[in-house]
C-alpha atoms as a PDB file:
ATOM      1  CA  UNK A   1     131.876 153.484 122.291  1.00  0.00           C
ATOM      2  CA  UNK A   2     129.041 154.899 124.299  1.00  0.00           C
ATOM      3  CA  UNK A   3     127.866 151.585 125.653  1.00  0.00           C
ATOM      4  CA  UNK A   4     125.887 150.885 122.802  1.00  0.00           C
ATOM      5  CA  UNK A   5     125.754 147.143 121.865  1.00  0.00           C
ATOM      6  CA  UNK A   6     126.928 146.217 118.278  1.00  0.00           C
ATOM      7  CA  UNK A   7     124.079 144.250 117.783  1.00  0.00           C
ATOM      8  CA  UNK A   8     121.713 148.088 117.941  1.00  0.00           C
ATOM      9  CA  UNK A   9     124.675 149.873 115.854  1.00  0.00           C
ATOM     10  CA  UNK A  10     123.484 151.429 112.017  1.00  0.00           C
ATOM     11  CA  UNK A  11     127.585 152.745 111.072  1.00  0.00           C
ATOM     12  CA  UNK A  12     129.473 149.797 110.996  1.00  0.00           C
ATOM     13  CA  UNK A  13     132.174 148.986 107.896  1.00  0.00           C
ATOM     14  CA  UNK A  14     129.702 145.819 107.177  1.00  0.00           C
ATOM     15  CA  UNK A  15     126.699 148.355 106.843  1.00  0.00           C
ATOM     16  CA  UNK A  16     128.545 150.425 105.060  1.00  0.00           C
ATOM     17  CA  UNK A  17     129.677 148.319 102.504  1.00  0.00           C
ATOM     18  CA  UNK A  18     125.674 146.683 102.037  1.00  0.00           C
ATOM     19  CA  UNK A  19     124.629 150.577 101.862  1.00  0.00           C
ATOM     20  CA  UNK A  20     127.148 150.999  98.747  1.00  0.00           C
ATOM     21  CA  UNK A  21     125.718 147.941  96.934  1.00  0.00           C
ATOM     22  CA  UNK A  22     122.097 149.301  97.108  1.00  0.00           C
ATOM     23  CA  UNK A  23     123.628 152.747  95.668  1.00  0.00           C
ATOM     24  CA  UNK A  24     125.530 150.599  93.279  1.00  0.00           C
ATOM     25  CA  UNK A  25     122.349 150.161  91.508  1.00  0.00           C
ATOM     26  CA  UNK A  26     122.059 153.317  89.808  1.00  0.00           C
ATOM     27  CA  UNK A  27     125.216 152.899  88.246  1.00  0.00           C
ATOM     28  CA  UNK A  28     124.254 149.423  87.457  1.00  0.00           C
ATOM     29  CA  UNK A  29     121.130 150.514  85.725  1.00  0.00           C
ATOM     30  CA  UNK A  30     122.615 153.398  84.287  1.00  0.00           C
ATOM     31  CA  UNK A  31     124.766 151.410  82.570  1.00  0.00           C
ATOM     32  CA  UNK A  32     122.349 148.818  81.615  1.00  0.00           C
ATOM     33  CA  UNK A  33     120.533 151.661  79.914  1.00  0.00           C
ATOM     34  CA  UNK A  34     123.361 153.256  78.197  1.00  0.00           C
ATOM     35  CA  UNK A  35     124.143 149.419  76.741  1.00  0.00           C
ATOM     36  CA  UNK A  36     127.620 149.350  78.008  1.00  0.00           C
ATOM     37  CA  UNK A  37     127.717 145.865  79.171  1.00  0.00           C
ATOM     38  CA  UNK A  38     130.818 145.378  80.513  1.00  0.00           C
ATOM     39  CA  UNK A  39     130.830 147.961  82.727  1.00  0.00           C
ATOM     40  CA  UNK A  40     127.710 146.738  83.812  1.00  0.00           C
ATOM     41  CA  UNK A  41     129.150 143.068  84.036  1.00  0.00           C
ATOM     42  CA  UNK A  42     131.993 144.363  85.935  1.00  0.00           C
ATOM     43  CA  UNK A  43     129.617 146.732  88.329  1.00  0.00           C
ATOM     44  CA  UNK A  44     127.580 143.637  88.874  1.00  0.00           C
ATOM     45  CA  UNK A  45     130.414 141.880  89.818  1.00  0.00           C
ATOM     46  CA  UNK A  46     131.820 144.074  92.460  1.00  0.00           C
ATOM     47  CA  UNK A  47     128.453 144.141  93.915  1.00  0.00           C
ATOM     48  CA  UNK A  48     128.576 140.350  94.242  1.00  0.00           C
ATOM     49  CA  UNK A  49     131.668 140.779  96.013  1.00  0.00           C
ATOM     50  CA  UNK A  50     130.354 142.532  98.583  1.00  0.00           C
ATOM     51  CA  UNK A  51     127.587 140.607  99.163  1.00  0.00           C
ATOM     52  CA  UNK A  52     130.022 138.385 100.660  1.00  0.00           C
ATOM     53  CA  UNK A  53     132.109 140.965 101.940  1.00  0.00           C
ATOM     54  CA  UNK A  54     129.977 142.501 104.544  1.00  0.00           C
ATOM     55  CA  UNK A  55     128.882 139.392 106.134  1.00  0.00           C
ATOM     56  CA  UNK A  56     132.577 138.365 106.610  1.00  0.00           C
ATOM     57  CA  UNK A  57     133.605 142.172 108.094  1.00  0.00           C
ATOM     58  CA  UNK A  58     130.356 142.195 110.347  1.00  0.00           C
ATOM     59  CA  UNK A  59     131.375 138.146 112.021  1.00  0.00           C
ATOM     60  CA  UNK A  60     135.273 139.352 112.148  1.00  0.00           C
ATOM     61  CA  UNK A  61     134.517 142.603 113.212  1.00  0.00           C
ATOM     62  CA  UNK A  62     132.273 141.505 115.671  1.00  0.00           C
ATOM     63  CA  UNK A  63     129.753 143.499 115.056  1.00  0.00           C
ATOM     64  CA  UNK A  64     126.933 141.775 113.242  1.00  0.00           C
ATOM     65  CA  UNK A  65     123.741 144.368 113.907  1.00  0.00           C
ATOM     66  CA  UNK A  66     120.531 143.637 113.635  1.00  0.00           C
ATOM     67  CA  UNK A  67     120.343 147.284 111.126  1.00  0.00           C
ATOM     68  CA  UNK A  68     122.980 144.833 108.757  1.00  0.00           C
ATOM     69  CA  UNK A  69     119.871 141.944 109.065  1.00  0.00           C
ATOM     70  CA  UNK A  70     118.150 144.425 107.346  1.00  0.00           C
ATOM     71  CA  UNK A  71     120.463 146.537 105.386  1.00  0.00           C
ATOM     72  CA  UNK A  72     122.252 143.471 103.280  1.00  0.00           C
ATOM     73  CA  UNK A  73     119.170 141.400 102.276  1.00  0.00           C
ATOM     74  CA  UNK A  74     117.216 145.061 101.204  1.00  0.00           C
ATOM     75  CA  UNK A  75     120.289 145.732  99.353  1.00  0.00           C
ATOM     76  CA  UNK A  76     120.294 142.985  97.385  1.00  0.00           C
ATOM     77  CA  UNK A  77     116.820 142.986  96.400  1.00  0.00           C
ATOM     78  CA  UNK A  78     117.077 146.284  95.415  1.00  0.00           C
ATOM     79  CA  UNK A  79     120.158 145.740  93.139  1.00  0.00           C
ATOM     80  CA  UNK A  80     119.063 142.569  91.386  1.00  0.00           C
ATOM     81  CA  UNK A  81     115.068 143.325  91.461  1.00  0.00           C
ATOM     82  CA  UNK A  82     116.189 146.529  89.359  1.00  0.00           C
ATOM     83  CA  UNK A  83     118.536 144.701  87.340  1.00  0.00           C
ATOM     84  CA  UNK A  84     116.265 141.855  86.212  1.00  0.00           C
ATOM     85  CA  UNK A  85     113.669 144.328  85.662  1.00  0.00           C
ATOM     86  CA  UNK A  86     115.843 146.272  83.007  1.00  0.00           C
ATOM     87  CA  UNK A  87     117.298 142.774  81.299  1.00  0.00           C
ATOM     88  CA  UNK A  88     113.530 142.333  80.845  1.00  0.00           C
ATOM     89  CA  UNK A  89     113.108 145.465  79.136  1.00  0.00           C
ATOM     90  CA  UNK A  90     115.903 144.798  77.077  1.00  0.00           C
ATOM     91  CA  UNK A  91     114.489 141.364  76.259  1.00  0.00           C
ATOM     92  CA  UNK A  92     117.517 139.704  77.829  1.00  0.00           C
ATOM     93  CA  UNK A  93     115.832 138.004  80.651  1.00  0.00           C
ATOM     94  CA  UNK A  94     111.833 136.305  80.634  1.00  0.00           C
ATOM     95  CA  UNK A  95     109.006 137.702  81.925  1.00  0.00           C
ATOM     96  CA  UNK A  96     108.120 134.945  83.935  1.00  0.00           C
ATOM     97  CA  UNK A  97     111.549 134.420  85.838  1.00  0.00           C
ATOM     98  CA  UNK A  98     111.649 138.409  86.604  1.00  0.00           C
ATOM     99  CA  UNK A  99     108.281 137.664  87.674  1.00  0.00           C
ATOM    100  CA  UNK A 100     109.100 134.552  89.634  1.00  0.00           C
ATOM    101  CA  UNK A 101     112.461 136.700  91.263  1.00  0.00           C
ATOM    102  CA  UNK A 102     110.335 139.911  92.463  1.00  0.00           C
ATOM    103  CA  UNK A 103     107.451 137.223  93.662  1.00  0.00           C
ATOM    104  CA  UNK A 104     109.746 135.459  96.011  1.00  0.00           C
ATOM    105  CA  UNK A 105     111.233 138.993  97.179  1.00  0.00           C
ATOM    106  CA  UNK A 106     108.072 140.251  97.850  1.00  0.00           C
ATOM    107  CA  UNK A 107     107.064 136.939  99.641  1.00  0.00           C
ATOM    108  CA  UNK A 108     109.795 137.226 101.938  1.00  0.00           C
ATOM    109  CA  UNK A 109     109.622 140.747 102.803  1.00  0.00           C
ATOM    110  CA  UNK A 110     105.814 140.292 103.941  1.00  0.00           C
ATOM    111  CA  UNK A 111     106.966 137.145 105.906  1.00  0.00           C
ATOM    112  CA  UNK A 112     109.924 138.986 107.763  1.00  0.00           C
ATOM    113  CA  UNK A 113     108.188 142.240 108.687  1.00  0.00           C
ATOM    114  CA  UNK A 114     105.222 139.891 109.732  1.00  0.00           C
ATOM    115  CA  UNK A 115     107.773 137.607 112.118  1.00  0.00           C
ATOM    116  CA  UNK A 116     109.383 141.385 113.162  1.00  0.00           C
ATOM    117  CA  UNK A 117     105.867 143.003 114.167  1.00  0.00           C
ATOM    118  CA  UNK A 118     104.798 139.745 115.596  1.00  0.00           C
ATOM    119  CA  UNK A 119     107.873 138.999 117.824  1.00  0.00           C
ATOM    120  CA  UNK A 120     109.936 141.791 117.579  1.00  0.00           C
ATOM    121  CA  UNK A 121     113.090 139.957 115.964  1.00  0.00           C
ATOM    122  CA  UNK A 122     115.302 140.383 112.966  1.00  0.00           C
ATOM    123  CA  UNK A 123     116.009 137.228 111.302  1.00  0.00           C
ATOM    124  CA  UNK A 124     119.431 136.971 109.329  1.00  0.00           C
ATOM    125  CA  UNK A 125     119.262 135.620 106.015  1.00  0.00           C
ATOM    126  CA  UNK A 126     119.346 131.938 105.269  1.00  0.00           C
ATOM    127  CA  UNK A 127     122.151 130.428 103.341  1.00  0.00           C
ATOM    128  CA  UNK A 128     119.842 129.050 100.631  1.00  0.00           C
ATOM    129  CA  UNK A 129     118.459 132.665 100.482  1.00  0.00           C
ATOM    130  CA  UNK A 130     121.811 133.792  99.617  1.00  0.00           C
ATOM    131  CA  UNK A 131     122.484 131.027  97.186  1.00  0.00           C
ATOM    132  CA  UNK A 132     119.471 131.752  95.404  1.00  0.00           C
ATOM    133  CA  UNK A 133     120.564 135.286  95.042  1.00  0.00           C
ATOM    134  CA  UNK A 134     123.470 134.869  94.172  1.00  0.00           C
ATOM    135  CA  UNK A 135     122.402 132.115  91.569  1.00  0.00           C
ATOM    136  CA  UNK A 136     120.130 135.076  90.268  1.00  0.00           C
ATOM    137  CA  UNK A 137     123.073 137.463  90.304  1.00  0.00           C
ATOM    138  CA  UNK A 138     124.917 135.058  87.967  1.00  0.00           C
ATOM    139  CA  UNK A 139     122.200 134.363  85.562  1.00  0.00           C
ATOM    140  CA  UNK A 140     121.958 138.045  85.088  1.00  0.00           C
ATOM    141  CA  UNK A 141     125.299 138.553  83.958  1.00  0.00           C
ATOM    142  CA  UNK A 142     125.731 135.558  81.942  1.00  0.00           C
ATOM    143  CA  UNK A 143     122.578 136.140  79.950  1.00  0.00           C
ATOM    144  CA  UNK A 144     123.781 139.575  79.917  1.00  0.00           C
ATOM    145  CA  UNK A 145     127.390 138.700  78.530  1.00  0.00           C
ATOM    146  CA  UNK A 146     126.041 136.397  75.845  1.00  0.00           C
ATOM    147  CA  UNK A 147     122.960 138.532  75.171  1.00  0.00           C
ATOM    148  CA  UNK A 148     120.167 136.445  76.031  1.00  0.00           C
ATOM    149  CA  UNK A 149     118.760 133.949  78.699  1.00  0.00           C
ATOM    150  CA  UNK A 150     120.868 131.387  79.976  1.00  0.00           C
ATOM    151  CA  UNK A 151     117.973 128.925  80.331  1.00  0.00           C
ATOM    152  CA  UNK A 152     120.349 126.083  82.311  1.00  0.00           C
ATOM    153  CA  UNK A 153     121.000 129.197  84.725  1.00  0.00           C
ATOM    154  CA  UNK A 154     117.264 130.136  85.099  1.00  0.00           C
ATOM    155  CA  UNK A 155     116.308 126.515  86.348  1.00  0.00           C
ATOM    156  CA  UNK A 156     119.091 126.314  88.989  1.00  0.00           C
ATOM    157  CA  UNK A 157     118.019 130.163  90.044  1.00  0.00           C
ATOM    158  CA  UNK A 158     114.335 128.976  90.153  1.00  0.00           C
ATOM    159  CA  UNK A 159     115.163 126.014  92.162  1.00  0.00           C
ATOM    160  CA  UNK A 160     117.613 127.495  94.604  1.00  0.00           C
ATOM    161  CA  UNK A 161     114.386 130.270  94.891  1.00  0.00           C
ATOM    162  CA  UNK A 162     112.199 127.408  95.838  1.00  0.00           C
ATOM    163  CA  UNK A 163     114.494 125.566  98.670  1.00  0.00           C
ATOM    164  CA  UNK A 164     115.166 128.942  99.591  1.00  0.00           C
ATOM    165  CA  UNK A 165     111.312 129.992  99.958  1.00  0.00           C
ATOM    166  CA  UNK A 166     110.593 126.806 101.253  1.00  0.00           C
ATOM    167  CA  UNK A 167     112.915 127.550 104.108  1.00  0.00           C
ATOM    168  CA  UNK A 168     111.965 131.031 105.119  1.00  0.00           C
ATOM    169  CA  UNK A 169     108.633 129.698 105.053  1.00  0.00           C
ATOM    170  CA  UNK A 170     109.379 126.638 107.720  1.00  0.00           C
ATOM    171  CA  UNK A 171     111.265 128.981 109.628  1.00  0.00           C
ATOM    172  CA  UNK A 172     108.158 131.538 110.105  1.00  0.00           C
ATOM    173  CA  UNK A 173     105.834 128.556 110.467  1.00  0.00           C
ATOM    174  CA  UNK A 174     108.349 127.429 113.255  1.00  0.00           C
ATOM    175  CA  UNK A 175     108.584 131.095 114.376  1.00  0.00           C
ATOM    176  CA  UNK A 176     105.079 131.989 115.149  1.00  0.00           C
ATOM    177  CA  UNK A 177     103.757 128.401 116.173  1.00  0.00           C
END
């Protein structure tokens, strides 16, 4: 290495891997499109995967980065913000919850480049963040798989979105105080 620290590094396998599953949404979408729902089922499910994946690479690794703070949460927005979008073109998903999923994006996205341009830090993603994506993730393809909303699935995905707004918002409040 050329003495750079890890933590300052953009090509690392974790960042990799979170740069695939934002360019895994065009053939997500694509697919949603084209109505061929199981490979979009499976797509979406190899996306989830790595979700997971490059969290575990970057802490084994050694090389969490503050560019894979920013890389893996904008990934996933990307990928299920366009994905809830299309299921609610295709009437597969409500208005309201797509609205309710891009809302709490878009809330957290303000806060974080707020907290960066403030203080000039990166903060990682919160657990409950990832649990309500992932919560999201799963609604998707479930509605998707049986062809409409999964309305049991919406109200744990809304509530995990809450404790998980409800968080990023304490930990700003806590930030800039």
């Amino acid at each position: 290495m050329s003495g750079t620290l890890p933590r300052d590094r953009f090509i690392t396998a974790s960042n990799v891997i979170s740069i695939v599953r934002g360019v895994m949404t065009l053939p997500v979408v694509w697919a949603l499109l084209s109505h061929q729902r199981t490979l979009a089922i499976g797509l979406c499910l190899v996306a989830a995967a790595t979700d997971w994946l490059d969290g575990y690479v970057a802490r084994r690794t050694g090389t969490v980065s503050e560019w894979g703070m920013i890389l893996d949460p904008v990934a996933d927005k990307i990928l299920v913000g366009a994905v809830v979008v299309v299921l609610v073109m295709q009437q597969i998903l409500p208005l309201w919850f797509v609205g309710c999923v891009v809302g709490r994006d878009v809330i957290i996205l303000i806060g974080a480049s707020y907290a960066s341009s403030r203080n000039h830090v990166v903060l990682p993603s919160l657990m409950s963040g990832k649990l309500a994506v992932s919560a999201i993730a799963l609604t998707g393809v479930v509605s998707l798989a049986i062809g409409g909303p999964s309305f049991e699935l919406i109200i744990v995905s809304c509530s995990l979105m809450a404790v998980s707004l409800w968080q990023y918002a304490m930990r700003l409040h806590g930030l800039l105080r």
